[in-house]
Protein backbone atom coordinates (compact mmCIF):
# COMPACT_ATOMS: atom_id res chain seq x y z
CA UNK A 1 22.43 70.92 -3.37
CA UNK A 2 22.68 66.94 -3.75
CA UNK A 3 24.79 65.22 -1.89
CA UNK A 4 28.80 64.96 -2.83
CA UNK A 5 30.10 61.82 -4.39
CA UNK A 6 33.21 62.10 -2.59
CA UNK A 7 34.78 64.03 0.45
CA UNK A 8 38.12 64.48 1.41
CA UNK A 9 38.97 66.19 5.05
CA UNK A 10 42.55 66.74 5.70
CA UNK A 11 44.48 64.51 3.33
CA UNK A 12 48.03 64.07 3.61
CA UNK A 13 50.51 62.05 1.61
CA UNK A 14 54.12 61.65 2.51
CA UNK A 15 57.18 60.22 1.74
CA UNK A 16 60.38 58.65 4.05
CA UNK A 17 63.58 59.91 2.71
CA UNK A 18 66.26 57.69 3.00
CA UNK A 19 68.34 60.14 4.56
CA UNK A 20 65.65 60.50 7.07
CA UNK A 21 62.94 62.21 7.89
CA UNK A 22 59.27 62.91 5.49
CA UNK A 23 58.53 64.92 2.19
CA UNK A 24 55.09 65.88 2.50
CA UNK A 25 53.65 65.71 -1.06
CA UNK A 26 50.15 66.35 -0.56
CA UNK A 27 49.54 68.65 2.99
CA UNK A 28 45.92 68.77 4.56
CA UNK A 29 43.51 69.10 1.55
CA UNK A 30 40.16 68.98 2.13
CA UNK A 31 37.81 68.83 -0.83
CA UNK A 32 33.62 67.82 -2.28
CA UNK A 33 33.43 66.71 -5.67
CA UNK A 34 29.68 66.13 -6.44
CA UNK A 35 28.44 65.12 -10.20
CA UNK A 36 30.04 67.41 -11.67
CA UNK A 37 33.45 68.33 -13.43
CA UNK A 38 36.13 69.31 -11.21
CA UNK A 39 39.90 70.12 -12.33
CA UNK A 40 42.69 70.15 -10.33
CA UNK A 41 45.83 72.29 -11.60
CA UNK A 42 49.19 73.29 -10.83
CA UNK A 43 52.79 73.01 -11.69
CA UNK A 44 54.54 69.59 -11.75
CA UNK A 45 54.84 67.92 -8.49
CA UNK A 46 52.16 69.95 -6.58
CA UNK A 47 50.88 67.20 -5.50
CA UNK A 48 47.96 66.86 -8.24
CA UNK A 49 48.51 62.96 -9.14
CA UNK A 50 49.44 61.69 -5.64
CA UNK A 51 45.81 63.46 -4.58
CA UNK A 52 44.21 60.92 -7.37
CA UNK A 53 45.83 58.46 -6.07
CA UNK A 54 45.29 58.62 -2.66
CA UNK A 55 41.75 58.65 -2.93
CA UNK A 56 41.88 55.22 -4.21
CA UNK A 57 44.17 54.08 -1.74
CA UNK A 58 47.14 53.38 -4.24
CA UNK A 59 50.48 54.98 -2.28
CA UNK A 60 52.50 52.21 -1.35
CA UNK A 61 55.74 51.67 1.08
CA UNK A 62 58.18 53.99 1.29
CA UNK A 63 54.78 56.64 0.90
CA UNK A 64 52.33 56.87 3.91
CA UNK A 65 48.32 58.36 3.48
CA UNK A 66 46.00 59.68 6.41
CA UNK A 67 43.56 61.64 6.50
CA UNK A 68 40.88 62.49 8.78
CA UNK A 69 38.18 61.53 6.60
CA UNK A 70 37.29 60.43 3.07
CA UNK A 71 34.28 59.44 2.27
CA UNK A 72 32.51 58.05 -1.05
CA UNK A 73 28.47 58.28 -0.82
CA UNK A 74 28.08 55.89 1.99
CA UNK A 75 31.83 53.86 2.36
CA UNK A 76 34.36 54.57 4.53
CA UNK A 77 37.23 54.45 2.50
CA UNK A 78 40.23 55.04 5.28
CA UNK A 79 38.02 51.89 6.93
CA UNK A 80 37.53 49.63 3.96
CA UNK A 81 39.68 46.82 3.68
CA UNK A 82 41.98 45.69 0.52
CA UNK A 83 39.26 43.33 -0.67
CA UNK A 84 36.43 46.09 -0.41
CA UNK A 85 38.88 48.92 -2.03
CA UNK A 86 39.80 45.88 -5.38
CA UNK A 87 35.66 46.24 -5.77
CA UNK A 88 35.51 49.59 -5.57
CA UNK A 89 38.76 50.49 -7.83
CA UNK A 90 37.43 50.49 -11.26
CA UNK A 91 33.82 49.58 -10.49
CA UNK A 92 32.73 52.69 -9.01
CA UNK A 93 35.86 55.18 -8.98
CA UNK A 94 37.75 54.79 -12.01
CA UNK A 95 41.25 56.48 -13.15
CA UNK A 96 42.67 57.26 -16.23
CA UNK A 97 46.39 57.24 -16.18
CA UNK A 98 48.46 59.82 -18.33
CA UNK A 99 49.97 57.76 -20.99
CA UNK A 100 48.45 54.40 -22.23
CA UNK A 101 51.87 53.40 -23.39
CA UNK A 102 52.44 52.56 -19.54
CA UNK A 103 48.94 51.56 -18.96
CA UNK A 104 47.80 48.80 -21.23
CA UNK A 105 49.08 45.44 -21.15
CA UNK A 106 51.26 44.84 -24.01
CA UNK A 107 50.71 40.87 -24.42
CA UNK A 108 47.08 41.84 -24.22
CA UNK A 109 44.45 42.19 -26.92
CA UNK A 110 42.77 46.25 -26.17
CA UNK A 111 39.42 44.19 -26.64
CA UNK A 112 40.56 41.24 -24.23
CA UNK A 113 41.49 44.46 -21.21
CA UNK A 114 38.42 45.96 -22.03
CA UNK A 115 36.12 42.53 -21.74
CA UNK A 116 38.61 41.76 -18.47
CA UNK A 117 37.79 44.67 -16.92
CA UNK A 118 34.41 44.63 -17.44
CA UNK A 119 33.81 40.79 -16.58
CA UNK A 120 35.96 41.28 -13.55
CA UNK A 121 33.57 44.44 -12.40
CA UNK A 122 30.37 42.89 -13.11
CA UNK A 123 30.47 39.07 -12.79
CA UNK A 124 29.39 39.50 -16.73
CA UNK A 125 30.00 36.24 -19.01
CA UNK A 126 32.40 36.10 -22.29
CA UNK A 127 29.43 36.74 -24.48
CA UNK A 128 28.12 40.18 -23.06
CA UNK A 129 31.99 41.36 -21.94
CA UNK A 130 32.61 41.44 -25.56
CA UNK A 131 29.31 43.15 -26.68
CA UNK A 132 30.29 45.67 -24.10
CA UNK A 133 33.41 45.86 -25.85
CA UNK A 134 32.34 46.66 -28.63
CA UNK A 135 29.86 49.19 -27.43
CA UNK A 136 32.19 51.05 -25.39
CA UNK A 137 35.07 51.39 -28.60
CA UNK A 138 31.86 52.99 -30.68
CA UNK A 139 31.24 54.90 -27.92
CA UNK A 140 34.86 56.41 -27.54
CA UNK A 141 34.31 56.77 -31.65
CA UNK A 142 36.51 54.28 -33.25
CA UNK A 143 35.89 53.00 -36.27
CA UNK A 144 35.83 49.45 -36.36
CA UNK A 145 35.76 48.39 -33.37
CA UNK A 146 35.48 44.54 -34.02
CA UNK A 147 38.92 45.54 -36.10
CA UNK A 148 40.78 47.63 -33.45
CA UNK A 149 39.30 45.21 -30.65
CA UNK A 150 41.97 42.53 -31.94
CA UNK A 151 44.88 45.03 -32.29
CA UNK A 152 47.84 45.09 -29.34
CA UNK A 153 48.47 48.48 -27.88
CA UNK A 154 51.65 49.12 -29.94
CA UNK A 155 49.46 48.66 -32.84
CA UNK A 156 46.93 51.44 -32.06
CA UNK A 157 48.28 55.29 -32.27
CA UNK A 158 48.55 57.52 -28.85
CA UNK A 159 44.84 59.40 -29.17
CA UNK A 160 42.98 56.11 -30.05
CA UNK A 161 45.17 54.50 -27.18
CA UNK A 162 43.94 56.91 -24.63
CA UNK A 163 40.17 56.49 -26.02
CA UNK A 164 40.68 52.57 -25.43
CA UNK A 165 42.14 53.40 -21.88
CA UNK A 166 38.84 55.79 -21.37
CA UNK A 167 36.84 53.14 -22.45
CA UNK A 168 38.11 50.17 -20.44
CA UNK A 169 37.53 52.30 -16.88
CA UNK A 170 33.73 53.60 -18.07
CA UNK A 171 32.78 49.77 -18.96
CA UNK A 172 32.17 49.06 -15.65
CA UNK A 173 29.85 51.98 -15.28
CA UNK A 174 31.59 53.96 -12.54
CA UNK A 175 30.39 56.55 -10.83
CA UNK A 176 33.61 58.70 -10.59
CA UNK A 177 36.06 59.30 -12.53
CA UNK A 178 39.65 60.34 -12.14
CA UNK A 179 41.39 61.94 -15.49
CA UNK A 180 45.12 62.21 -14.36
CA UNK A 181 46.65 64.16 -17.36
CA UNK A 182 44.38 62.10 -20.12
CA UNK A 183 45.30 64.06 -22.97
CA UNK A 184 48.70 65.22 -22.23
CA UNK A 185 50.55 63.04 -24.79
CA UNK A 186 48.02 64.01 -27.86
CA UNK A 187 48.19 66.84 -29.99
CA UNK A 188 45.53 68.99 -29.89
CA UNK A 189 42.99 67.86 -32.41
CA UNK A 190 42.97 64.36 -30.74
CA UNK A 191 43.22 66.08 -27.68
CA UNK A 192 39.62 68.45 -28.06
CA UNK A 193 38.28 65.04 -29.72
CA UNK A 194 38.70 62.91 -26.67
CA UNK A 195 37.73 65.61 -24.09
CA UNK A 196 34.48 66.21 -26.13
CA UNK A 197 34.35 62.23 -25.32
CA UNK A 198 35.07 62.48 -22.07
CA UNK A 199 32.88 64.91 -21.63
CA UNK A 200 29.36 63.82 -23.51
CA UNK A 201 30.09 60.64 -21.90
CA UNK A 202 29.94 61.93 -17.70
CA UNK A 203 26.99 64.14 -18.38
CA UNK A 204 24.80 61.40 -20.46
CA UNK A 205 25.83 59.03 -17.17
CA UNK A 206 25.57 61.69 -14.61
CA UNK A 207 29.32 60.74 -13.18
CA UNK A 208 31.22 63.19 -11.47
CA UNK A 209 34.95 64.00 -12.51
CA UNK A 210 38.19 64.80 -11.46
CA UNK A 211 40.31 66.14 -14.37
CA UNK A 212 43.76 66.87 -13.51
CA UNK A 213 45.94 68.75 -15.84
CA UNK A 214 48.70 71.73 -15.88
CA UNK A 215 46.95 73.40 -19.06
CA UNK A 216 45.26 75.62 -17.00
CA UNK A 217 43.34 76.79 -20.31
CA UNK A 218 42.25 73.67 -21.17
CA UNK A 219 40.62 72.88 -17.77
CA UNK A 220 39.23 76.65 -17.40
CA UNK A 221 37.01 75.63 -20.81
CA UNK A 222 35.98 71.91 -19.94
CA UNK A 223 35.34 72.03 -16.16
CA UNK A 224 32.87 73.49 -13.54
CA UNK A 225 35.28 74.44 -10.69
CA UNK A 226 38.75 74.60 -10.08
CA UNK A 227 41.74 73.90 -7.22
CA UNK A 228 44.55 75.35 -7.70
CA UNK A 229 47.17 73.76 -5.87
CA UNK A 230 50.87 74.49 -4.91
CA UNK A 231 53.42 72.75 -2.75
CA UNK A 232 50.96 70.04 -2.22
CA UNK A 233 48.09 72.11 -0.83
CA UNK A 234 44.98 73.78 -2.48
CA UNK A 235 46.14 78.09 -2.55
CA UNK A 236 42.65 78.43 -4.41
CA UNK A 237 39.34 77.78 -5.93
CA UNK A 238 36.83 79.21 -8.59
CA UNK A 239 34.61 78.68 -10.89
CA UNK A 240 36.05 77.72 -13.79
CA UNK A 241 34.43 80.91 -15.67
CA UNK A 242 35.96 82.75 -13.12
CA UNK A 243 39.17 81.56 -13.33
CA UNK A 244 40.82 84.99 -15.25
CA UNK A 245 39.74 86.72 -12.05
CA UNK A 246 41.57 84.81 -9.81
CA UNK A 247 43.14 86.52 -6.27
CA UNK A 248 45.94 84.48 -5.52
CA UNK A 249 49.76 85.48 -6.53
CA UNK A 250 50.48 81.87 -7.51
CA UNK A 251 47.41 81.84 -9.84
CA UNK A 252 48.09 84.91 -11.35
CA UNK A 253 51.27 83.82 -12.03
CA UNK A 254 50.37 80.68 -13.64
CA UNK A 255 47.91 82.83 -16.25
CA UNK A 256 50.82 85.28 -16.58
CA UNK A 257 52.81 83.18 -17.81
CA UNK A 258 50.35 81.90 -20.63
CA UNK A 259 50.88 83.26 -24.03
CA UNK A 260 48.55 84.97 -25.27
CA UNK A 261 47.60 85.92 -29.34
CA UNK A 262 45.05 88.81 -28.66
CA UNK A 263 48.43 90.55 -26.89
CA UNK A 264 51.90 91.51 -28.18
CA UNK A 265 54.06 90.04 -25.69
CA UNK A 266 57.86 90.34 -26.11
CA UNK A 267 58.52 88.11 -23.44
CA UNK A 268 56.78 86.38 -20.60
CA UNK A 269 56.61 86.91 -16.92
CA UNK A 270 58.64 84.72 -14.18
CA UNK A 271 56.64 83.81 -11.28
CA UNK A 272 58.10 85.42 -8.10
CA UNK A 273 57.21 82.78 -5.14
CA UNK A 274 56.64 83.71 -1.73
CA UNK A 275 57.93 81.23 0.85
CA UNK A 276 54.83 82.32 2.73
CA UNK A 277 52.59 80.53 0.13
CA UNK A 278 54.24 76.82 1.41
CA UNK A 279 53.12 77.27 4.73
CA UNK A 280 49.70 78.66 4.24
CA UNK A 281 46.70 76.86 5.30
CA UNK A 282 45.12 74.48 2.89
CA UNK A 283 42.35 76.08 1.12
CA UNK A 284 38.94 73.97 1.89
CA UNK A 285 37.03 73.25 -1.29
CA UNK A 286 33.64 72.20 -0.41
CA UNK A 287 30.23 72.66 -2.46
């Protein structure tokens, strides 16, 4: 087994209440992601985006991050400094945020981000920044690229928003990505479109890929292993072909409470939860 891209020992995030004390939203994970495709599930406010997050150092004041490691290949990213953390954000850990409504710059050209963020990345002139451009729109498959490269983000529809907002953090040539809910506000044609993207795109580059979601369906047919997290820590992980067997009474829950067509279901199951599951120990997900 290669070495991981990325390891995470013990990662907390929490959160001063005005009222005071802490709300711990992500409690002691510890996780490897190697090059490989790696989805992390669970109900709203497990924790799931505020673990993306953290890893690229992006909780600010009132929130608070430690951990007792986290390393990516050979940096020290608890010990790198704001400067160092700007080069690696986007250059060699990418995100993808959830909605590109919020994410793109509406005075901006989508060509004039992309170029920006690729210029900015690689020291790149005008001249190849928009060649890149224009490679990276054909290679999210849009049509016209030299077209949609002059259009303003209101003027592009959600699913070809998202592919410009995919294509903008793999310019740069990263070698990790972070999917935080990519496909979320697409329906589902667009939605198997840009995932096949996605997809063809981290295994011709040999990236790895954290692909956070609550469709627990959806990530148990595109990824390679699973964490299941509740309450801000990990209660399980599986292969993703595994994932109908899963143990754990949260898990089983969560795929109880799918509806199914191959089953006549008049209605569907609650999920009981056990106050024991809170205060269980993180699950460690290593390779």
């Amino acid at each position: 087994m290669s070495a991981p891209l990325l390891r995470v020992e013990d990662l907390w995030v929490r959160f001063a209440k005005p009222t005071g004390g802490e709300v711990e939203a992500v409690r002691g994970l510890s996780f490897e992601v190697g090059r490989e495709r790696v989805g992390i599930v669970g109900e709203s406010g497990s924790g799931k985006s505020m673990t993306g997050r953290a890893i690229l150092r992006l909780i600010r004041p009132p929130g608070r991050m430690t951990a007792a490691a986290m390393r990516f290949q050979d940096t020290d990213l608890l010990a790198a400094s704001e400067r160092q953390m700007r080069r690696i954000r986007g250059r060699r850990i990418a995100m993808v945020l959830q909605d590109p409504k919020f994410s793109l710059n509406p005075v901006m050209t989508v060509g004039r981000q992309i170029a920006e963020a690729y210029s900015i990345h690689t020291g790149e002139g005008r001249g190849a920044a928009e060649a890149k451009t224009l490679e990276m729109l054909e290679a999210v498959q849009i049509r016209e690229p030299e077209r949609v490269a002059g259009l303003y983000p209101h003027e592009v529809s959600g699913g070809m928003g998202q592919r410009i907002m995919i294509a903008m953090m793999l310019a740069p040539g990263p070698e990790l990505l972070i999917a935080d809910e990519p496909t979320s506000a697409l329906d589902v044609t667009v939605q198997m479109r840009v995932l096949r993207i996605m997809d063809r795109l981290v295994q011709d580059r040999g990236m790895g890929l954290i692909f956070i979601s609550h469709d627990l369906n959806l990530v148990a047919s595109f990824c390679d292993r699973i964490l299941i997290m509740y309450a801000g820590r990990i209660v399980e992980t599986c292969r993703a072909g595994e994932l109908a067997n899963a143990r754990h009474p949260y898990t089983r829950g969560l795929l109880s409470a799918l509806p199914r067509l191959d089953e006549g279901q008049q209605r569907l199951s609650a999920m009981t939860r056990d106050p024991a599951w809170k205060e269980a120990p993180s699950v460690p997900a290593f390779l």
